[in-house]
C-alpha atoms as a PDB file:
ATOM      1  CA  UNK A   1      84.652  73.351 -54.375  1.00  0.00           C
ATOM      2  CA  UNK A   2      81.288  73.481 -55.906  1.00  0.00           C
ATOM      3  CA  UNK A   3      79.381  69.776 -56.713  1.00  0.00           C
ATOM      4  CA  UNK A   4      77.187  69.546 -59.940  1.00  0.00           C
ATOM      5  CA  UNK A   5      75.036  66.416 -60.542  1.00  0.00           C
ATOM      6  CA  UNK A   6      73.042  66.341 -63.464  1.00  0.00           C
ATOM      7  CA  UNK A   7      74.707  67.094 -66.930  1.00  0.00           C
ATOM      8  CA  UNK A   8      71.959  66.895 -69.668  1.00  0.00           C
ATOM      9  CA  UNK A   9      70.858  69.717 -71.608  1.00  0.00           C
ATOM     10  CA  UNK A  10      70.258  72.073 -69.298  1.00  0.00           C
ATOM     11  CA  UNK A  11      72.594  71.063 -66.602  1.00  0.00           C
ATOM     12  CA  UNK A  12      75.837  70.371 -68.921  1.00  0.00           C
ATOM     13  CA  UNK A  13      75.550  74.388 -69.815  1.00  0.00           C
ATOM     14  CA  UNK A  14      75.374  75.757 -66.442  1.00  0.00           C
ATOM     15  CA  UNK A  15      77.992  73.340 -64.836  1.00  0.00           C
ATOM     16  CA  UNK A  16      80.187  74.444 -68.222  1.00  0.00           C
ATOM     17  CA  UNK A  17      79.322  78.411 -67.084  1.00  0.00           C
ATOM     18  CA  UNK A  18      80.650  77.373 -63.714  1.00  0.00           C
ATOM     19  CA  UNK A  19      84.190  76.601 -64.999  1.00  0.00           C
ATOM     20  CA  UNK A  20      83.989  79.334 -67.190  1.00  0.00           C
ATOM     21  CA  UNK A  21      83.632  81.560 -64.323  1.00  0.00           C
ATOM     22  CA  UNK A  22      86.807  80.170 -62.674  1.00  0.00           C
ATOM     23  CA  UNK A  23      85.142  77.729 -59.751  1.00  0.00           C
ATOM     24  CA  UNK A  24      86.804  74.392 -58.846  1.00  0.00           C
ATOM     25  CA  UNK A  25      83.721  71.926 -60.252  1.00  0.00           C
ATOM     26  CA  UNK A  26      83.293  68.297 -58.931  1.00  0.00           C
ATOM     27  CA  UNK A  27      80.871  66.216 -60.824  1.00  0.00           C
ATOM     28  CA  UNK A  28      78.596  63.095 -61.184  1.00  0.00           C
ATOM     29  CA  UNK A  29      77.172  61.889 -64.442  1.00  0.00           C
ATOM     30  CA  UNK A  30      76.391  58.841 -66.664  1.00  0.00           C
ATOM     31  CA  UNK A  31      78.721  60.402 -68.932  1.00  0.00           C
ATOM     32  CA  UNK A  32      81.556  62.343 -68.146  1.00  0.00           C
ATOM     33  CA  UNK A  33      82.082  66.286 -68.275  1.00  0.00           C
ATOM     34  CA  UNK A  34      85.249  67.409 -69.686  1.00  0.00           C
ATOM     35  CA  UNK A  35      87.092  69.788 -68.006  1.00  0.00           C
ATOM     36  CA  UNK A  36      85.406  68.858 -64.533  1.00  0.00           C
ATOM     37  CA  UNK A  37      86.604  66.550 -61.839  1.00  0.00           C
ATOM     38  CA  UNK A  38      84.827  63.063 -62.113  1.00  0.00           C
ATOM     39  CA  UNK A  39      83.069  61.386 -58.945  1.00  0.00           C
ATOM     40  CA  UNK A  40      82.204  58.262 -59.181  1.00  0.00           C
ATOM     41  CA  UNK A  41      79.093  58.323 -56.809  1.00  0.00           C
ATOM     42  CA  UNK A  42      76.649  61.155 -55.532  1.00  0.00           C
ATOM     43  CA  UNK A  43      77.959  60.570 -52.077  1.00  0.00           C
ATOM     44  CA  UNK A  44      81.334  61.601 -53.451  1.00  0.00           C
ATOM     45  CA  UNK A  45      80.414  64.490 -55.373  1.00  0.00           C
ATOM     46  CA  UNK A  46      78.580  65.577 -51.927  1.00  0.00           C
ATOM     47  CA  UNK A  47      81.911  64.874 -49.450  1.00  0.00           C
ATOM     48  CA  UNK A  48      84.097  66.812 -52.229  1.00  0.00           C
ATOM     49  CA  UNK A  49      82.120  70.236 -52.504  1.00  0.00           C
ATOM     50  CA  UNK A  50      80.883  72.802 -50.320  1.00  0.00           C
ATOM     51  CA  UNK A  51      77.959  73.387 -52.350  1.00  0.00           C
ATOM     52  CA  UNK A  52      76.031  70.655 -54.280  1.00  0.00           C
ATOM     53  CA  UNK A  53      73.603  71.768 -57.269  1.00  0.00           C
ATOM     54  CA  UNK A  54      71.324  69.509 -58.765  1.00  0.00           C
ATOM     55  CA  UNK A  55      69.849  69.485 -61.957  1.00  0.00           C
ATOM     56  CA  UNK A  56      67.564  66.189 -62.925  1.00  0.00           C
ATOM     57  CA  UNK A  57      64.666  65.793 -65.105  1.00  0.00           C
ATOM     58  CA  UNK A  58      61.861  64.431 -62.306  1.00  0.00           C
ATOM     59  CA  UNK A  59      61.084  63.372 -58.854  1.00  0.00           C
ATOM     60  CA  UNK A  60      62.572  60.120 -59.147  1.00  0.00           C
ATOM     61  CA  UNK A  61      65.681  60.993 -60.173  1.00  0.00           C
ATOM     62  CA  UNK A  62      66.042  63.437 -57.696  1.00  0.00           C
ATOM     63  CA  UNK A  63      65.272  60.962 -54.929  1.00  0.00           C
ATOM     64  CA  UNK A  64      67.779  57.998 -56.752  1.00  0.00           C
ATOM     65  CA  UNK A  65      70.591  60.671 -56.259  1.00  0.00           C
ATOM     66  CA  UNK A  66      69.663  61.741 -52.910  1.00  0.00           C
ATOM     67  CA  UNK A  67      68.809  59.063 -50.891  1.00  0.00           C
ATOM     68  CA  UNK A  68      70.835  55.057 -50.106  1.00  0.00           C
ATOM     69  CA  UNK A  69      74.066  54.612 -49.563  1.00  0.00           C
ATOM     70  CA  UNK A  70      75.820  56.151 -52.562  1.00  0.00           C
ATOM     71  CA  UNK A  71      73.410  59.289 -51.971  1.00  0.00           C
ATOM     72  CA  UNK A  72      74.385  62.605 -51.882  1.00  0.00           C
ATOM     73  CA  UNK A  73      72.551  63.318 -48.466  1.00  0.00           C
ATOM     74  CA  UNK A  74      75.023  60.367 -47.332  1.00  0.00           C
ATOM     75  CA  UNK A  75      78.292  62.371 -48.649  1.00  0.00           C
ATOM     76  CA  UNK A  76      76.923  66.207 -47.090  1.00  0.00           C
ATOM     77  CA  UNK A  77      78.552  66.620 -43.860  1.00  0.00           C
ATOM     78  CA  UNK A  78      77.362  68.889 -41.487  1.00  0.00           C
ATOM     79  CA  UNK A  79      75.895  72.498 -42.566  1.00  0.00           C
ATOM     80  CA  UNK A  80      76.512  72.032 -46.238  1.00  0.00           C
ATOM     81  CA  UNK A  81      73.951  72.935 -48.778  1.00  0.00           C
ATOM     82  CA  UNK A  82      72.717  71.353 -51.284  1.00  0.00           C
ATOM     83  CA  UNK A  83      71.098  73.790 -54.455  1.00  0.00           C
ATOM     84  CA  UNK A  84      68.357  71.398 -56.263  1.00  0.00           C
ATOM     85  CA  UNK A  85      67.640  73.432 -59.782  1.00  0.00           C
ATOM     86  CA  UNK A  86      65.443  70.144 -61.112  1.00  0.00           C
ATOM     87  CA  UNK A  87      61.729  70.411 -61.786  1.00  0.00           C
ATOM     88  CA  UNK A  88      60.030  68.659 -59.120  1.00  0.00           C
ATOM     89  CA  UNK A  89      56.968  69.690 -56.964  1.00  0.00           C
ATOM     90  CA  UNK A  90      56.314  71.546 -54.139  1.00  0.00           C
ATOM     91  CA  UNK A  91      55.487  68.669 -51.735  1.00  0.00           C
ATOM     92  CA  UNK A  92      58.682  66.829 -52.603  1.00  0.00           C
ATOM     93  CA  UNK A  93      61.087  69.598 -52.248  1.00  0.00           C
ATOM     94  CA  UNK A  94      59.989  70.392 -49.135  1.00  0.00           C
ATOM     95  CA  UNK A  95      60.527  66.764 -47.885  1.00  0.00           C
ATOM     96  CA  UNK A  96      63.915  67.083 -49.430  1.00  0.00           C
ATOM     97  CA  UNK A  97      64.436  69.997 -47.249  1.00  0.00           C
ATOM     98  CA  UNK A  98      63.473  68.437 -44.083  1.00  0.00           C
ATOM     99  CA  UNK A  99      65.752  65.411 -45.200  1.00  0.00           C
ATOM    100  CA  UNK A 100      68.742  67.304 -45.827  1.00  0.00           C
ATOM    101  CA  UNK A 101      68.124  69.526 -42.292  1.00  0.00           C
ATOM    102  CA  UNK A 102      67.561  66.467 -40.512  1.00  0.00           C
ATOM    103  CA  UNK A 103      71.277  65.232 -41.512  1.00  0.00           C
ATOM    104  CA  UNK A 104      72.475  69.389 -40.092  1.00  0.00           C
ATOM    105  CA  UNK A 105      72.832  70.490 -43.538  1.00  0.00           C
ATOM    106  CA  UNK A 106      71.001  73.114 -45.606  1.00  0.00           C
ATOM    107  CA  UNK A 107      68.413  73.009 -48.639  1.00  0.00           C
ATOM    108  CA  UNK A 108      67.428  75.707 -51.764  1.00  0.00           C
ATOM    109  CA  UNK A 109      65.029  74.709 -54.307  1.00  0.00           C
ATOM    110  CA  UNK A 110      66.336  76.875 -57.101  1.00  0.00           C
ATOM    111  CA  UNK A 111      64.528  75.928 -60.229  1.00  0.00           C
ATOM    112  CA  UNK A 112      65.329  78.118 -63.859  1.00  0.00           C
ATOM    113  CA  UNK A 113      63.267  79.641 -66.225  1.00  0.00           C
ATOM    114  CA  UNK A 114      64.667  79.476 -69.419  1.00  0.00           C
ATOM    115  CA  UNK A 115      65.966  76.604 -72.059  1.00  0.00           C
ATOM    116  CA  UNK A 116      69.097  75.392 -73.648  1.00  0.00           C
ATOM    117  CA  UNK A 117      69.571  79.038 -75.354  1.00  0.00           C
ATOM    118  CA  UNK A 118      69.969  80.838 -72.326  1.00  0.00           C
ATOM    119  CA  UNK A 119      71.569  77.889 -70.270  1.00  0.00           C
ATOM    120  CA  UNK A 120      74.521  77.983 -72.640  1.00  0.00           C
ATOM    121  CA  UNK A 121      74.742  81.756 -72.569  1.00  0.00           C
ATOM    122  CA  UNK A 122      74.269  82.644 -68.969  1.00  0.00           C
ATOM    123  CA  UNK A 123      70.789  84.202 -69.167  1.00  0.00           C
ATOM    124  CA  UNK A 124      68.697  81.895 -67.427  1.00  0.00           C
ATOM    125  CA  UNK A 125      66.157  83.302 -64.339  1.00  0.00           C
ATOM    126  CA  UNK A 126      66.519  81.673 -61.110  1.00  0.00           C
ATOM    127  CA  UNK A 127      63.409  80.961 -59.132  1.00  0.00           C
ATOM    128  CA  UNK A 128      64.614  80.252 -55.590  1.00  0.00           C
ATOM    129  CA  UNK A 129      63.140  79.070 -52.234  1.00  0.00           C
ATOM    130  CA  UNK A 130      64.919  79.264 -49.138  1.00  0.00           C
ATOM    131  CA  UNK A 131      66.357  80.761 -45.663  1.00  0.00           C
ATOM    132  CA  UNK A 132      67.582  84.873 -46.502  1.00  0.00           C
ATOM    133  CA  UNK A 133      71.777  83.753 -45.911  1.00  0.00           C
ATOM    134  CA  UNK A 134      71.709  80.552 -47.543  1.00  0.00           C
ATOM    135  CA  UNK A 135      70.405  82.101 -50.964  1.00  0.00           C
ATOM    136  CA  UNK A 136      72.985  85.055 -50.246  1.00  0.00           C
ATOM    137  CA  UNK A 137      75.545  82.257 -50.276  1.00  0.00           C
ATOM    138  CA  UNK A 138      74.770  81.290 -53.595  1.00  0.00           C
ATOM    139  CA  UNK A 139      74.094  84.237 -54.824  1.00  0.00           C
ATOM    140  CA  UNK A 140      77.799  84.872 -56.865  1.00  0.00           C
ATOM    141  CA  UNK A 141      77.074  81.212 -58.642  1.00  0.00           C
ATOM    142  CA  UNK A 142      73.459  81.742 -59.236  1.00  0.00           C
ATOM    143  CA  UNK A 143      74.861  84.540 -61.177  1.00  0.00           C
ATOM    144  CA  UNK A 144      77.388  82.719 -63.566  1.00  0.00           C
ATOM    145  CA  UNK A 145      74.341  80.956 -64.551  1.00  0.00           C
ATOM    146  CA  UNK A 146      71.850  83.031 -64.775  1.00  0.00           C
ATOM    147  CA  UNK A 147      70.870  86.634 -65.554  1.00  0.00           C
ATOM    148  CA  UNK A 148      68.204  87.095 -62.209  1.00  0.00           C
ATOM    149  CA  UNK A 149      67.776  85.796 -59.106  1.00  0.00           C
ATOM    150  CA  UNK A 150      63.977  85.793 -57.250  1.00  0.00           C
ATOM    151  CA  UNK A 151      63.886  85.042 -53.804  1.00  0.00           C
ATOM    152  CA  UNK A 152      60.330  83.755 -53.550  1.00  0.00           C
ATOM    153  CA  UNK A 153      60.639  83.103 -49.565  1.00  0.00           C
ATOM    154  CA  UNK A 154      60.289  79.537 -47.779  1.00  0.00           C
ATOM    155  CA  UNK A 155      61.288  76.365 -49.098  1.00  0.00           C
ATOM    156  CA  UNK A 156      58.815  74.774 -52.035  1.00  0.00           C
ATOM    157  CA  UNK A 157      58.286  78.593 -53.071  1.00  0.00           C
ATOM    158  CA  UNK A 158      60.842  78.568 -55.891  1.00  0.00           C
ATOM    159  CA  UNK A 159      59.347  75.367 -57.032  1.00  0.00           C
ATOM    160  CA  UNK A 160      56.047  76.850 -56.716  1.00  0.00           C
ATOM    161  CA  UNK A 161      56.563  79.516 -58.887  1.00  0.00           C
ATOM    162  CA  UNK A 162      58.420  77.644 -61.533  1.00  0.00           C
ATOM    163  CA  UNK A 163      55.223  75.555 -61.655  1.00  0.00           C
ATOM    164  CA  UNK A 164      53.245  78.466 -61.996  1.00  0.00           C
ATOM    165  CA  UNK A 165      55.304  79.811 -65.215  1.00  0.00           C
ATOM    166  CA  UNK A 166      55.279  76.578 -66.606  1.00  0.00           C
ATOM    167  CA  UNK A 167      51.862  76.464 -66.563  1.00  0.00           C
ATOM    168  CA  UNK A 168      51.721  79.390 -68.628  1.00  0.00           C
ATOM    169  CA  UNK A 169      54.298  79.004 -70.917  1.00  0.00           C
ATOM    170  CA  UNK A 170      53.117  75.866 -72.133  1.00  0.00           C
ATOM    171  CA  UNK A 171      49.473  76.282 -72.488  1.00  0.00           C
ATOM    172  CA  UNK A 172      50.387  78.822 -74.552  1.00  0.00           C
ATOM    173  CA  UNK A 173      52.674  76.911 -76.368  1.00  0.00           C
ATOM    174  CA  UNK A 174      49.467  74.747 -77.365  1.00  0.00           C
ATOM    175  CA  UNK A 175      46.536  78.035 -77.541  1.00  0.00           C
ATOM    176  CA  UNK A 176      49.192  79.347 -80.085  1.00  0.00           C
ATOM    177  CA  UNK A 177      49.609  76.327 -82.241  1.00  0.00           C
ATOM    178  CA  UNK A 178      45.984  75.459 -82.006  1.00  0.00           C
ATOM    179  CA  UNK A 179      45.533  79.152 -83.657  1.00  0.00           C
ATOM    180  CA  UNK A 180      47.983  78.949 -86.013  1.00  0.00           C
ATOM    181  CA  UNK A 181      46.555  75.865 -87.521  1.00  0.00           C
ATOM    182  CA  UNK A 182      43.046  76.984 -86.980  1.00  0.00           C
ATOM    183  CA  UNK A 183      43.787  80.088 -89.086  1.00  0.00           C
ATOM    184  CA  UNK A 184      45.887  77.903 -91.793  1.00  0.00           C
ATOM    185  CA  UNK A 185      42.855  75.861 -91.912  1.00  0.00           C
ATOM    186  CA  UNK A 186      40.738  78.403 -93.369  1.00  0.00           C
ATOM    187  CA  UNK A 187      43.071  79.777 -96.068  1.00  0.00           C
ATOM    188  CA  UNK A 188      45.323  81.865 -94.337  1.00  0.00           C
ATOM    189  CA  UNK A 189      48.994  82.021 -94.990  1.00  0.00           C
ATOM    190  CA  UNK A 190      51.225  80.612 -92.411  1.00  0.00           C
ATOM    191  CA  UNK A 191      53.762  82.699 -91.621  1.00  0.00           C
ATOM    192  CA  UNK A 192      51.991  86.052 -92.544  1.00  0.00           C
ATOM    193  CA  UNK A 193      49.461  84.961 -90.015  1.00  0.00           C
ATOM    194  CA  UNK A 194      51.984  84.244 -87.328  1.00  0.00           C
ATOM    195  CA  UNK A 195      53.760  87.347 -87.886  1.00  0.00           C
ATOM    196  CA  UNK A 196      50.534  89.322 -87.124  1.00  0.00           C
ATOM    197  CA  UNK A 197      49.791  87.553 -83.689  1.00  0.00           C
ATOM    198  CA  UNK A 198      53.114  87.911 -82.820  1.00  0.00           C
ATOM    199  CA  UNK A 199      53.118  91.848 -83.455  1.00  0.00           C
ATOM    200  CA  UNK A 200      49.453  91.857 -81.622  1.00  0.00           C
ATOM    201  CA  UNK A 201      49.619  91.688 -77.055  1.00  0.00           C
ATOM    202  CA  UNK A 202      47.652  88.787 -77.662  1.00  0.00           C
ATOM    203  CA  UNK A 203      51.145  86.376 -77.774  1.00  0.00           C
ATOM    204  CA  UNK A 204      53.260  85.771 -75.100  1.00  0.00           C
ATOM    205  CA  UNK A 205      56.995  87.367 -76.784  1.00  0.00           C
ATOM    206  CA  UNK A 206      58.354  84.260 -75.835  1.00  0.00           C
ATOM    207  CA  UNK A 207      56.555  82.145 -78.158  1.00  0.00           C
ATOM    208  CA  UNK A 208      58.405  84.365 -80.843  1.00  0.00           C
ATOM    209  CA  UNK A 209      61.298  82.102 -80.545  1.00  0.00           C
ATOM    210  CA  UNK A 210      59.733  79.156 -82.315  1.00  0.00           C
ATOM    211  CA  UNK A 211      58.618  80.531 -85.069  1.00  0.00           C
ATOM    212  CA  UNK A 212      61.008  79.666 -87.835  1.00  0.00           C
ATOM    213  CA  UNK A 213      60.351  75.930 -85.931  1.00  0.00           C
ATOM    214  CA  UNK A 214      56.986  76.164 -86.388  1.00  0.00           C
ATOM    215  CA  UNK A 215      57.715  77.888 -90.054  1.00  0.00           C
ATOM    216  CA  UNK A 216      59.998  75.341 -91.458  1.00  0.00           C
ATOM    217  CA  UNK A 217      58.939  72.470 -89.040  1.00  0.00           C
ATOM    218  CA  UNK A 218      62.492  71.591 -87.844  1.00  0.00           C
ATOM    219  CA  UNK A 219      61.767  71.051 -83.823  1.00  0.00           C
ATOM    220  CA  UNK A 220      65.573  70.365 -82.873  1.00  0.00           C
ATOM    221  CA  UNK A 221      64.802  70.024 -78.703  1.00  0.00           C
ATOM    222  CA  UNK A 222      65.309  73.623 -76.682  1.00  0.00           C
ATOM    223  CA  UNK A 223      62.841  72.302 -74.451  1.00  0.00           C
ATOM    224  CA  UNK A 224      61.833  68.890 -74.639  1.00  0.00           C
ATOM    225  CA  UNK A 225      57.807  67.940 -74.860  1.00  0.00           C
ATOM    226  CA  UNK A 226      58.617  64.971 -72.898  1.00  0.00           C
ATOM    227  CA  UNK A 227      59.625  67.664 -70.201  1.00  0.00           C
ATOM    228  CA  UNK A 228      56.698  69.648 -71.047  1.00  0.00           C
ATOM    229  CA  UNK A 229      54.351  66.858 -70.404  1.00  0.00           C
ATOM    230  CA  UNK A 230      56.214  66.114 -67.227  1.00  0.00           C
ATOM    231  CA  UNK A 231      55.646  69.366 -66.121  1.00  0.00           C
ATOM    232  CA  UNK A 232      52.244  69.442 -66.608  1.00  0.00           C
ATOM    233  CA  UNK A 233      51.950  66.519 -64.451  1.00  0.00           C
ATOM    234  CA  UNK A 234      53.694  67.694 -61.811  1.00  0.00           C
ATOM    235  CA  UNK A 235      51.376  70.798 -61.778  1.00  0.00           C
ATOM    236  CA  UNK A 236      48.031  68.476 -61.898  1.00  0.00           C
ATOM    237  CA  UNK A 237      49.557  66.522 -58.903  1.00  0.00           C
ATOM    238  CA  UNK A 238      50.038  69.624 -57.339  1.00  0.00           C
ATOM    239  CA  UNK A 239      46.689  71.375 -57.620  1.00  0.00           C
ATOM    240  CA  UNK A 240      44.953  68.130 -56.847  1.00  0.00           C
ATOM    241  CA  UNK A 241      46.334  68.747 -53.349  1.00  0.00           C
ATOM    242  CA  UNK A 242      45.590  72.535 -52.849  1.00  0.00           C
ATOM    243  CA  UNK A 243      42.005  71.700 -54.713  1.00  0.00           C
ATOM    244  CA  UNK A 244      42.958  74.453 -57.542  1.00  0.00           C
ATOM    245  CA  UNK A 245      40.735  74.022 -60.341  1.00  0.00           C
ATOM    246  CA  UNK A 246      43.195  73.713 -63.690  1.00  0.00           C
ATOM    247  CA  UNK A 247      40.646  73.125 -66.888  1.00  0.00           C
ATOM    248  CA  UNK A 248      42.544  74.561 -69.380  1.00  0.00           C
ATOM    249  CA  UNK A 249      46.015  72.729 -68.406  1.00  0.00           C
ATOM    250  CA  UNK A 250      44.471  69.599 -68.063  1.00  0.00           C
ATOM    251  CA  UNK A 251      43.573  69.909 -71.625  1.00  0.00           C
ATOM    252  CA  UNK A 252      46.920  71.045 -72.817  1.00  0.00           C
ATOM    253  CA  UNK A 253      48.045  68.339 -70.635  1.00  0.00           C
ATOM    254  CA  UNK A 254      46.152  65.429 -72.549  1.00  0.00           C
ATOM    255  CA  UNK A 255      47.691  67.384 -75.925  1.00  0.00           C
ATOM    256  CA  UNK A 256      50.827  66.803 -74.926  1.00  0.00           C
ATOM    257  CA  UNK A 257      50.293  62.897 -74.000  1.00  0.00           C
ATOM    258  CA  UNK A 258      48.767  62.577 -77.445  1.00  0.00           C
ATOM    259  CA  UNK A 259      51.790  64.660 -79.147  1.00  0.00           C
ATOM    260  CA  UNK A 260      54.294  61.864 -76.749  1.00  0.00           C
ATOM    261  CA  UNK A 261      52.283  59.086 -78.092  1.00  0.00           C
ATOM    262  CA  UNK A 262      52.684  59.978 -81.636  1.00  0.00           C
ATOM    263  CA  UNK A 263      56.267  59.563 -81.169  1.00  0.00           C
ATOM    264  CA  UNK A 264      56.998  63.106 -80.377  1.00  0.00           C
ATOM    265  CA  UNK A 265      58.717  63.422 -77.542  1.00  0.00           C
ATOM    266  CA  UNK A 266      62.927  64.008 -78.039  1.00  0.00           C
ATOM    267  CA  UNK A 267      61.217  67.263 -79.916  1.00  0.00           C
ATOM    268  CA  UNK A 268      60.674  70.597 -78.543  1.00  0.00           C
ATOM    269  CA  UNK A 269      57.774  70.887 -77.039  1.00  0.00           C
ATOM    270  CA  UNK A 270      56.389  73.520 -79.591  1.00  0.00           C
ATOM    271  CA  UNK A 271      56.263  70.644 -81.975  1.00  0.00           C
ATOM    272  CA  UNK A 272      52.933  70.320 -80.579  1.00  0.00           C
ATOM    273  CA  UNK A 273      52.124  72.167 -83.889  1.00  0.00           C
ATOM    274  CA  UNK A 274      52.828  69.429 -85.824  1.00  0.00           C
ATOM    275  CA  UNK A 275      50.735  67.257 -83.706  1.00  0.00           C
ATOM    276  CA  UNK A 276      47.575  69.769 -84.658  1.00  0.00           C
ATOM    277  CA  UNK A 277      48.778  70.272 -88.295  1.00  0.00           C
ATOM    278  CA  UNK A 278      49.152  66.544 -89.055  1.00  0.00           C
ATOM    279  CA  UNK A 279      48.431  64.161 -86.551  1.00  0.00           C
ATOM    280  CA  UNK A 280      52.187  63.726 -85.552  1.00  0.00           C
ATOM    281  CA  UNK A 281      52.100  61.889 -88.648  1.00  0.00           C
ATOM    282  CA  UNK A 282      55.868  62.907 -89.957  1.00  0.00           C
ATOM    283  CA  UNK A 283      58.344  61.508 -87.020  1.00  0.00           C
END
């Protein structure tokens, strides 16, 4: 049996591609997931199932689940693994690992690429960390997820890569609004504008996805900016620790705070652009 923990918008899809591929799913939410077996604690979830994923929106959550009495590393008997798909840091899943092989059990940090699109059709990129067998084991549920797997070697590496795209993805989330408006700004038509950067190498394709949100300014949450900003923190905590210089992201990062503090958080994160355009004015 296979353990889920975690249902929000991300982890309610894959859990529901789970049963849809056939597996026997044991769960722990606030709410409960139809069509899955209910646990009533994370300890439970973790004595029912073979394999526990995780999927939880920071640190903290991660270590409310895990650790004390109702925990899950309380419910893992010995050599089960435990699959923890939440964006964290590197530091901190690494001391999950040692946690979980200090109780004879096993640890992948498997964090996704990808946003509530591709979580509810399958097609989201798995960005794992872990021992060669263990990520073999998973491999067949990784895949009724996701649409790629990359094994990025020792524990913390998956994290450390998700990081790393994050970083990317939503600095340019911010470089392309900040464009967008700057060009608006000086007469330029909106979407004619956006339609040549997006046909130019100077856009990341992905960005291409938000722009009939950014056209019509209806920023219904694929990816939260809450989460964003989260991110970005966890990526500042990070490279304060390696000593990696991050200029540009600690900018974006401050954009973001501003964008939360204008009351824009529940919205997807490109709504950033109506930060820029407006001040956040319109909630």
């Amino acid at each position: 049996m296979i353990g889920f923990i975690g249902l929000g918008i991300m982890g309610g899809n894959m859990a529901a591609n789970l049963l849809a591929n056939g597996e026997a799913l044991v769960v722990y939410n606030r709410t409960k997931e139809k069509g899955a077996e209910w646990a009533d604690s994370p300890s439970i979830v973790a004595h029912k199932a073979d394999i526990v994923f995780t999927m939880l929106t920071n640190p903290e959550a991660v270590e409310s689940v895990a650790l004390g009495e109702d925990g899950l590393l309380n419910g893992l008997t010995r050599n089960k693994l435990w699959v923890d798909c939440s964006t964290v840091n590197p530091a901190f899943s690494k001391a999950m690992a040692k946690k979980t092989e200090a109780a004879g059990c096993r640890f992948i940090d498997a964090p996704v690429a990808g946003s509530k699109g591709p979580a509810e059709q399958g097609q989201l990129n798995f960005l794992v960390g872990g021992n060669d067998e263990d990520v073999e084991e998973v491999k067949p549920y990784l895949k009724a997820m996701g649409k790629s797997i990359q094994h990025m070697g020792k524990h913390g590496n998956g994290i450390s890569t998700k990081l790393a795209v994050n970083l990317s993805l939503v600095t340019s989330m911010a470089t392309f609004a900040e464009a967008v408006n700057f060009g608006t700004s000086l007469g330029l038509e909106r979407e004619q504008l956006m339609d040549v950067l997006f046909e130019l190498p100077v856009t990341a394709p992905i960005l291409k996805g938000k722009r009939d949100m950014m056209l019509h300014e209806n920023f219904e949450a694929q990816f939260p900016l809450e989460h964003a900003h989260k991110d970005l923190q966890q990526i500042s905590e990070s490279a304060y620790l390696t000593g990696a210089p991050l200029p540009v992201t600690h900018g974006a990062k401050e954009v973001y705070a501003f964008a939360k503090h204008k009351g824009l958080s529940k919205k997807d994160f490109a709504a950033v652009y109506q930060l820029l355009s407006d001040g956040g004015s319109r909630q």
